[in-house]
Protein backbone atom coordinates (compact mmCIF):
# COMPACT_ATOMS: atom_id res chain seq x y z
CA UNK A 1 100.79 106.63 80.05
CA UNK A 2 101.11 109.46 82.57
CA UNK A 3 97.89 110.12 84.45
CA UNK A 4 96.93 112.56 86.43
CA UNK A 5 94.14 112.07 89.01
CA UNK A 6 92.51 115.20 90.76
CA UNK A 7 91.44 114.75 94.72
CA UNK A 8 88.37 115.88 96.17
CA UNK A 9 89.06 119.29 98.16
CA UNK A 10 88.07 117.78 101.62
CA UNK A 11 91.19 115.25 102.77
CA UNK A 12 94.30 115.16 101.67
CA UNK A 13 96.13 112.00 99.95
CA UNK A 14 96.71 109.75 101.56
CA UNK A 15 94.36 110.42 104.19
CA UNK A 16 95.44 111.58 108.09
CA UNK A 17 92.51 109.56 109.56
CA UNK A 18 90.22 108.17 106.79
CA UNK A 19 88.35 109.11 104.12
CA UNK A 20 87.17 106.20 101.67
CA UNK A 21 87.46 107.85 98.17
CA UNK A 22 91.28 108.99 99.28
CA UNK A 23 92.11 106.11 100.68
CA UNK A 24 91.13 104.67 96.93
CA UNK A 25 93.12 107.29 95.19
CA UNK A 26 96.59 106.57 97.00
CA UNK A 27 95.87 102.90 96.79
CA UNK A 28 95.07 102.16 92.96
CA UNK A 29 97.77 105.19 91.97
CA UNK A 30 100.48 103.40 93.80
CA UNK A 31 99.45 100.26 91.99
CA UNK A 32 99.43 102.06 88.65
CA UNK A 33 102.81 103.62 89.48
CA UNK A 34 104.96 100.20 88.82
CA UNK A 35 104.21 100.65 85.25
CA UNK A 36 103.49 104.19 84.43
CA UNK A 37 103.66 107.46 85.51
CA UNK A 38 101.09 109.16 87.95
CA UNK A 39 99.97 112.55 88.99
CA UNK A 40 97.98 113.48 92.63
CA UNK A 41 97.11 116.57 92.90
CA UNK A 42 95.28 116.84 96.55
CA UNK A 43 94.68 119.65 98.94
CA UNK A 44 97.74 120.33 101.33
CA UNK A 45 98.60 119.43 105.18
CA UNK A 46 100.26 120.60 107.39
CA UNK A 47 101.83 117.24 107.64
CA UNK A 48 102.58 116.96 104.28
CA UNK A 49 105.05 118.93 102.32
CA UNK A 50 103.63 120.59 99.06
CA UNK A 51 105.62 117.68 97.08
CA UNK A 52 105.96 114.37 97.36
CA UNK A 53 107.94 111.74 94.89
CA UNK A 54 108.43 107.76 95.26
CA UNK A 55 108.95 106.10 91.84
CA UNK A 56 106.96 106.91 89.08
CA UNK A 57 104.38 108.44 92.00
CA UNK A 58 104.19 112.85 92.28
CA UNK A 59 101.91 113.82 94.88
CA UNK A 60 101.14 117.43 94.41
CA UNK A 61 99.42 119.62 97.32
CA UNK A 62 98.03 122.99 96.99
CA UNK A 63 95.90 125.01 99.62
CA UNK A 64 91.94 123.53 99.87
CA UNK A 65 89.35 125.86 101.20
CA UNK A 66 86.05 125.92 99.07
CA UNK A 67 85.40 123.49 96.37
CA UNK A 68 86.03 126.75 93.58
CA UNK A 69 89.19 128.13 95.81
CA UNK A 70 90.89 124.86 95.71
CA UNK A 71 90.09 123.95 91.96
CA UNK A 72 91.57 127.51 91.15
CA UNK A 73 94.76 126.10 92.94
CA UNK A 74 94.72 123.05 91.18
CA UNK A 75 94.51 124.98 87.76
CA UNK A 76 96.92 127.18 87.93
CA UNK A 77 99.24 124.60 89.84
CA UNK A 78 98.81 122.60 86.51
CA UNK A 79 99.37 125.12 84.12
CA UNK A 80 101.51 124.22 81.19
CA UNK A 81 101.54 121.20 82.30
CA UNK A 82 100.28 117.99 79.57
CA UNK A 83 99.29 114.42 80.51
CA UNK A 84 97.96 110.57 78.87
CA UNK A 85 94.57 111.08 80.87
CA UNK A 86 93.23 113.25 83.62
CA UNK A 87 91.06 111.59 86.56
CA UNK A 88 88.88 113.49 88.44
CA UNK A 89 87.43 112.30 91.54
CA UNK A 90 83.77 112.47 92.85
CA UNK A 91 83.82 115.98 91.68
CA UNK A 92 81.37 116.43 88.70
CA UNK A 93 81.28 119.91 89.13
CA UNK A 94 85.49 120.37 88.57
CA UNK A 95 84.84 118.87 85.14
CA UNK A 96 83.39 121.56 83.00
CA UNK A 97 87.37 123.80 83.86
CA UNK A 98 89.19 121.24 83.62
CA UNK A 99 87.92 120.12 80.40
CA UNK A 100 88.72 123.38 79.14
CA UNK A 101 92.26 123.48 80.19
CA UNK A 102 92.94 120.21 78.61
CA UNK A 103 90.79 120.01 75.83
CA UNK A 104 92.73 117.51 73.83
CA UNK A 105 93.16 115.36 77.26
CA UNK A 106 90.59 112.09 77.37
CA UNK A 107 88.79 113.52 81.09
CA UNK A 108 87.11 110.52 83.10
CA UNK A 109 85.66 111.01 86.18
CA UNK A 110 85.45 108.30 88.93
CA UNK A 111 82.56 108.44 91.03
CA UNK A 112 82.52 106.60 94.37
CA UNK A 113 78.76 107.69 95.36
CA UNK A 114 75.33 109.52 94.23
CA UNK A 115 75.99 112.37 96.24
CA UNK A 116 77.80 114.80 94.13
CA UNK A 117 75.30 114.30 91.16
CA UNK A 118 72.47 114.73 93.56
CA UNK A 119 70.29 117.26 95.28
CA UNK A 120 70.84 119.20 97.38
CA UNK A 121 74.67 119.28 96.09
CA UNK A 122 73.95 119.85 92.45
CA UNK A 123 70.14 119.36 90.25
CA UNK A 124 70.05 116.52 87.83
CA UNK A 125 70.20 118.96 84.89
CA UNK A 126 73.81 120.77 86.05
CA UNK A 127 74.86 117.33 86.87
CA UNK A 128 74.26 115.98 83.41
CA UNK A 129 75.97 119.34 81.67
CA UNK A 130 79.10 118.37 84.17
CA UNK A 131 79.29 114.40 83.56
CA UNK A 132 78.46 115.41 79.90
CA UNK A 133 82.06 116.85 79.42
CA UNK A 134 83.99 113.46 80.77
CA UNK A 135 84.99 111.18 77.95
CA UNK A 136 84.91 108.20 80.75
CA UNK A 137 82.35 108.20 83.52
CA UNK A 138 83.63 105.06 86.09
CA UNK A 139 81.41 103.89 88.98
CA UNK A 140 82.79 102.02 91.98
CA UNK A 141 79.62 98.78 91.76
CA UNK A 142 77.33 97.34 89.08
CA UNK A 143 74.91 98.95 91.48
CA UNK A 144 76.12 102.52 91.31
CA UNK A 145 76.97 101.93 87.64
CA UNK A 146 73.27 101.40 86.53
CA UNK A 147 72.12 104.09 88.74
CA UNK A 148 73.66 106.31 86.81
CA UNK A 149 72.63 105.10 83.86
CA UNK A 150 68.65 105.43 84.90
CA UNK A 151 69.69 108.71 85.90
CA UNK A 152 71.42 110.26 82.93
CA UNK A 153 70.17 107.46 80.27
CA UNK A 154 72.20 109.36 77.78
CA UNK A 155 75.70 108.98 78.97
CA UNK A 156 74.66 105.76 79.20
CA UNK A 157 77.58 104.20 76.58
CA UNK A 158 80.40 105.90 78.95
CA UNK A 159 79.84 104.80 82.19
CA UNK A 160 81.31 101.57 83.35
CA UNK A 161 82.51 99.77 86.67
CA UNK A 162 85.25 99.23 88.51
CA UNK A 163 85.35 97.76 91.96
CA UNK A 164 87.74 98.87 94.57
CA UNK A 165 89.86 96.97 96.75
CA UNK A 166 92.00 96.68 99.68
CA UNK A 167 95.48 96.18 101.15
CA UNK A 168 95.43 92.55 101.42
CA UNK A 169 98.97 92.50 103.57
CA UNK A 170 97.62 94.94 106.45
CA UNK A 171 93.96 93.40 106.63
CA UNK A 172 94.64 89.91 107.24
CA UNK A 173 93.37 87.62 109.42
CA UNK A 174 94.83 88.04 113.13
CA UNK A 175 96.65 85.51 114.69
CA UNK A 176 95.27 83.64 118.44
CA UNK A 177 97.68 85.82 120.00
CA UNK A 178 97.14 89.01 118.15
CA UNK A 179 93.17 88.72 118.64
CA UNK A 180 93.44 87.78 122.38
CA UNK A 181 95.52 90.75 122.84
CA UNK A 182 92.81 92.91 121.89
CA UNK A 183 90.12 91.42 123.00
CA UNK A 184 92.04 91.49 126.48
CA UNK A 185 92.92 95.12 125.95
CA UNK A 186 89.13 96.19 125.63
CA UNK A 187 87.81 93.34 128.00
CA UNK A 188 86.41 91.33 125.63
CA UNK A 189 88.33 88.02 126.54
CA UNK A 190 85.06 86.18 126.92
CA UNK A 191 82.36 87.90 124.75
CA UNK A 192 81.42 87.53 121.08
CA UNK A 193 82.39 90.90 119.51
CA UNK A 194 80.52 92.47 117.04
CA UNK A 195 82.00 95.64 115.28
CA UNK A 196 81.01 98.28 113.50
CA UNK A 197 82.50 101.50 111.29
CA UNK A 198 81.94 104.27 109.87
CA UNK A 199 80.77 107.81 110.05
CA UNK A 200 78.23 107.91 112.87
CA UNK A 201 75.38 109.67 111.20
CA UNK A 202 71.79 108.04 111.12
CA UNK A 203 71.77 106.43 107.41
CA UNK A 204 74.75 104.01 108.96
CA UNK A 205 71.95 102.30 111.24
CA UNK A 206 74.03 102.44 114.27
CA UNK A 207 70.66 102.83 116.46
CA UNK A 208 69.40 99.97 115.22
CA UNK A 209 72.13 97.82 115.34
CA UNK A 210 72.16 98.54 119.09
CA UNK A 211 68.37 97.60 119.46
CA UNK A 212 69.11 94.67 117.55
CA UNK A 213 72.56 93.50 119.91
CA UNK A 214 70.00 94.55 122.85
CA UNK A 215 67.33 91.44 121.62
CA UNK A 216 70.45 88.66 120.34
CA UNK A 217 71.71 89.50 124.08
CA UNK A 218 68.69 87.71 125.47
CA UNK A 219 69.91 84.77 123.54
CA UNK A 220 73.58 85.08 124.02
CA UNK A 221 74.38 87.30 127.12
CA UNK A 222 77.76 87.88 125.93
CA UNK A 223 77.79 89.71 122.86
CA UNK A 224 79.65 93.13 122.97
CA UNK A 225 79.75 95.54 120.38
CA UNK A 226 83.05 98.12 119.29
CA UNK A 227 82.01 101.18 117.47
CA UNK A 228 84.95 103.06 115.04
CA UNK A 229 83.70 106.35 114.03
CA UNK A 230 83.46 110.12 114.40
CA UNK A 231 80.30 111.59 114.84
CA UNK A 232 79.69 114.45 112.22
CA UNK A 233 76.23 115.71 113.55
CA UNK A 234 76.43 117.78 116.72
CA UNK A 235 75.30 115.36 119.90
CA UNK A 236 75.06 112.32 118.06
CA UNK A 237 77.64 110.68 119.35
CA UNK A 238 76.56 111.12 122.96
CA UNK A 239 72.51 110.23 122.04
CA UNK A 240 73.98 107.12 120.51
CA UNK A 241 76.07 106.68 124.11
CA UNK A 242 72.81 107.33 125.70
CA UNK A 243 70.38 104.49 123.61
CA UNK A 244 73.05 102.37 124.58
CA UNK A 245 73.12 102.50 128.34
CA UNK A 246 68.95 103.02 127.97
CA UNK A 247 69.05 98.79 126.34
CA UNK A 248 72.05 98.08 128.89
CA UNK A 249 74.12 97.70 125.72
CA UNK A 250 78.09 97.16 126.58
CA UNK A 251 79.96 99.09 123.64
CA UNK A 252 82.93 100.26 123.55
CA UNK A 253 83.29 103.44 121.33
CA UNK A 254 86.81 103.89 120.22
CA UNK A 255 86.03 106.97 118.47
CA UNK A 256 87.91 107.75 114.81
CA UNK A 257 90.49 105.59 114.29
CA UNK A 258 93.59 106.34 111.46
CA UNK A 259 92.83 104.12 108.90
CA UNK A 260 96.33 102.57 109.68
CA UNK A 261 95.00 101.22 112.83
CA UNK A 262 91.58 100.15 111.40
CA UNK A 263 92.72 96.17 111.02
CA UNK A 264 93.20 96.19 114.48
CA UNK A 265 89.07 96.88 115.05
CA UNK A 266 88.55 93.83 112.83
CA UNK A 267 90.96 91.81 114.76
CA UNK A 268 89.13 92.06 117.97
CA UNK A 269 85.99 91.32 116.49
CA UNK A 270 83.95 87.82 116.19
CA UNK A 271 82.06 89.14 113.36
CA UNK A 272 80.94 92.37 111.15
CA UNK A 273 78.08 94.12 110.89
CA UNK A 274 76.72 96.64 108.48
CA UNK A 275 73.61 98.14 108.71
CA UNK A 276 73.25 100.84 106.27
CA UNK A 277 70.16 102.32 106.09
CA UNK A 278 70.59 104.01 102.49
CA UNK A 279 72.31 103.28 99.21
CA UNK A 280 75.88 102.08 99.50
CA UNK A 281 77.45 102.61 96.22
CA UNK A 282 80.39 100.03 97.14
CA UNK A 283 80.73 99.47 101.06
CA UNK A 284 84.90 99.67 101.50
CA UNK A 285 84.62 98.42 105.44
CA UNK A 286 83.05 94.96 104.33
CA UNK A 287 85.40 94.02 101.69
CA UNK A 288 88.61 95.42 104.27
CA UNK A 289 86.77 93.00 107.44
CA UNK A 290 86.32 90.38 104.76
CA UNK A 291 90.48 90.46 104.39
CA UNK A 292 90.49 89.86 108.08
CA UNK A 293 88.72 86.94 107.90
CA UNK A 294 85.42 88.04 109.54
CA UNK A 295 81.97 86.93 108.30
CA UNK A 296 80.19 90.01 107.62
CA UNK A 297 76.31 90.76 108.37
CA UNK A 298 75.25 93.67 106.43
CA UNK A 299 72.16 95.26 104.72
CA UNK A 300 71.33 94.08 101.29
CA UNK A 301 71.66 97.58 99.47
CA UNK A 302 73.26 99.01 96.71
CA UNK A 303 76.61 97.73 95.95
CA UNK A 304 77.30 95.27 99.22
CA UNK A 305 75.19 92.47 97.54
CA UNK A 306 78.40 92.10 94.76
CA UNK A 307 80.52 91.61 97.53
CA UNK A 308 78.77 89.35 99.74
CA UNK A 309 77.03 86.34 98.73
CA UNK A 310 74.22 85.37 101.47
CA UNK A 311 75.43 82.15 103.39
CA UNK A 312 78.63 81.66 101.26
CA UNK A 313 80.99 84.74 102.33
CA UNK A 314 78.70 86.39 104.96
CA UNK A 315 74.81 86.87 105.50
CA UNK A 316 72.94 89.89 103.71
CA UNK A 317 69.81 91.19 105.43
CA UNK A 318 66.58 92.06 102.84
CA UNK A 319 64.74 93.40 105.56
CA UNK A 320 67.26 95.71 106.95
CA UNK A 321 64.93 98.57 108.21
CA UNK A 322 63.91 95.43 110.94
CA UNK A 323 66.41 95.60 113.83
CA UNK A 324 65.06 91.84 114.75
CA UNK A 325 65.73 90.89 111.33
CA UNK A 326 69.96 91.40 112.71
CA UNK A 327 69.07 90.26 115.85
CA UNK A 328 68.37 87.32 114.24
CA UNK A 329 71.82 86.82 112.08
CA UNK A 330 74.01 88.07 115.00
CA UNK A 331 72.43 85.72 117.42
CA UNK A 332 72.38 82.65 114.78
CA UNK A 333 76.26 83.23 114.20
CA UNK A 334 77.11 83.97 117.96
CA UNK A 335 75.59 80.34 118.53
CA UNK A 336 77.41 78.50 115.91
CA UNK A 337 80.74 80.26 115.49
CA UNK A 338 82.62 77.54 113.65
CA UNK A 339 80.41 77.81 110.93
CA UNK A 340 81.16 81.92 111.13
CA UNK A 341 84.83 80.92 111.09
CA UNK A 342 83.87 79.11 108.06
CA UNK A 343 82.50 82.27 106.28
CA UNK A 344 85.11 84.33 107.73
CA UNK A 345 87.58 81.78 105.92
CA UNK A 346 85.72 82.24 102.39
CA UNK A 347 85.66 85.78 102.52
CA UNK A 348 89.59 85.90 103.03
CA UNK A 349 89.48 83.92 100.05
CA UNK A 350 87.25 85.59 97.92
CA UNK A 351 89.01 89.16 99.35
CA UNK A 352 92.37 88.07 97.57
CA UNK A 353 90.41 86.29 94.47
CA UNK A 354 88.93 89.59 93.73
CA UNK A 355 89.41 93.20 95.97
CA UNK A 356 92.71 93.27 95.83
CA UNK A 357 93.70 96.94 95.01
CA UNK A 358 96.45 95.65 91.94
CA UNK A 359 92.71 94.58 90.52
CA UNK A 360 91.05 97.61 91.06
CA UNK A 361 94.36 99.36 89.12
CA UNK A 362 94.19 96.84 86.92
CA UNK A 363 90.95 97.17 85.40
CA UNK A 364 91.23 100.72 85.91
CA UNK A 365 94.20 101.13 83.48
CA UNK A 366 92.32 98.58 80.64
CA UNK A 367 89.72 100.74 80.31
CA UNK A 368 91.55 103.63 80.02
CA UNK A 369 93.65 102.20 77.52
CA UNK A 370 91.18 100.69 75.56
CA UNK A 371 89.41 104.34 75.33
CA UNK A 372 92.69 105.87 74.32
CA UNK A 373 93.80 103.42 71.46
CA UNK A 374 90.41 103.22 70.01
CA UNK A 375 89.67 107.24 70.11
CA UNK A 376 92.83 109.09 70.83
CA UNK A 377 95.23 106.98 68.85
CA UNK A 378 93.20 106.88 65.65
CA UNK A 379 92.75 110.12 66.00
CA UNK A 380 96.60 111.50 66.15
CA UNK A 381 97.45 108.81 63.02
CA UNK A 382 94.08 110.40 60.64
CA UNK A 383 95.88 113.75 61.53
CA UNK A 384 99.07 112.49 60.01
């Protein structure tokens, strides 16, 4: 089969820094690669040159700009061109065109979140004539996978699930010297380190994750917390700086790390926490500190409940709009950290078992070939 996927218009693949859904797109398309052929088409970078070939993997970049600019790009870039099966990425609004310039093509799109079949980015009836044109419509959880299916109850027979993964050779559990290196690095020889990542904007939690470190500190005095993450909304970062030194939290903000140094935040760290305040579709940075070995504390929303199983992997919070509800976790795990150890080990375990990213690529590629020899097949031998 030779498939091509379309990027979003935002980050280019593979990402500079991060970006979740690219970081998906290079991952499961180099898996697919080993066995067939596979198409990227992603907005350029200046870093980048406008092709790129390993094996049976073409990364093509064209300019970006607005979502409409760089789908005319992609278009015309692809002209003449034919392939298997075209993915489209989180972009239900690119799926009407490209429908129509590859009408005989099976069209899926992959969708890692509700956002870009949501208001204010698109009304539920535009969104439905957009998903309405993809022969495939694959969700990232169970959780975002029924979602949709409340949502637009009658593309209900096309959308299924696929989980994504991880590199399980780059997040691995640290060795004693490579985690006292950090800790050493940041002075955090002698503290229990919690971390946290992700895009510092208020439905992450990161407030009240600090208000909850501030009340587990009056039980264990040395917890520290590292922060990975950009801020996106002007003076964020420096109010969060501020609630921090107001509840004589120490953090150390490391600020947007490359996602090729992200193991190294999990390395340094004692445990994980997660405190999303919204609907998680899948929750990438628990499954990658899971690979590390770290027991993970997160919110019990959305998609992170398929990943972590309360007191087997990690602990899941119900009530995760309490700060003293974390307070409560971090503090229990900061007192008995073999038992987090213990976690931490099972998650490793259950990381490999079943977020690998040759899983992901693996399911991935069944569906899609189940689709194609039960519709497209059949449908090439009536014609003969």
């Amino acid at each position: 089969m030779h498939l091509l996927i379309i990027a979003p218009e935002q980050i280019p693949v593979p990402p500079v820094l991060g970006g979740s859904v690219e970081i998906s797109i290079h991952h499961i398309a180099k898996e697919l690669s080993a066995s067939h052929q596979v198409t990227i088409i992603s907005r350029e970078h200046t870093g980048y040159p406008a092709l790129t070939k390993d094996g049976n993997l073409t990364i093509i970049r064209v300019p970006g700009g607005s979502p409409g600019n760089y789908l005319n790009h992609v278009l015309r870039r692809l002209a003449g061109h034919t392939f298997d099966w075209v993915q489209v990425d989180n972009r239900p609004l690119f799926l009407p065109r490209v429908k129509r310039q590859f009408p005989n093509t099976p069209v899926s799109i992959f969708l890692h979140s509700l956002t870009f079949v949501s208001a204010p980015r698109i009304s539920r009836e535009l969104a439905f004539r957009c998903l309405s044109k993809a022969d495939l419509i694959v969700a990232n959880s169970l959780s975002l996978q029924n979602r949709l299916k409340e949502r637009f109850p009658r593309l209900h027979n096309k959308i299924k699930k696929v989980w994504l993964g991880t590199d399980l050779n780059r997040f691995r559990p640290p060795t004693p010297a490579e985690k006292m290196d950090l800790k050493n690095r940041y002075g955090l020889a002698a503290s229990f380190t919690v971390a946290f990542a992700g895009r510092l904007i208020p439905r992450k939690g990161l407030p009240l994750l600090i208000r909850a470190i501030r009340m587990a500190r009056n039980e264990v005095p040395e917890i520290k917390l590292v922060v990975a993450g950009k801020s996106q909304v002007h003076g964020y970062g420096m109010k969060l700086k501020k609630l921090a030194r107001h509840y004589r939290v120490p953090v150390v903000f490391l600020g947007q790390l490359s996602h090729r140094q992200m193991h190294k935040l999990y390395w340094m760290a004692d445990c994980f926490v997660c405190p999303s305040q919204k609907h998680e579709a899948f929750g990438l940075v628990n499954v990658e500190a899971m690979a590390t070995g770290l027991p993970c504390i997160a919110s019990n929303i959305g998609g992170i409940g398929e990943i972590i199983r309360d007191k087997h992997n990690g602990l899941l919070v119900d009530h995760y709009q309490d700060y003293r509800a974390f307070a409560a976790r971090i503090a229990y795990l900061a007192r008995h950290r073999e038992w987090g150890k213990q976690l931490g080990k099972q998650a490793r375990e259950d990381a490999v078992k079943r977020f690998g990213w040759k899983t992901s690529a693996g399911h991935l590629i069944n569906l899609y070939d189940l689709y194609y020899r039960s519709n497209v097949k059949s449908k090439v031998e009536e014609a003969r």
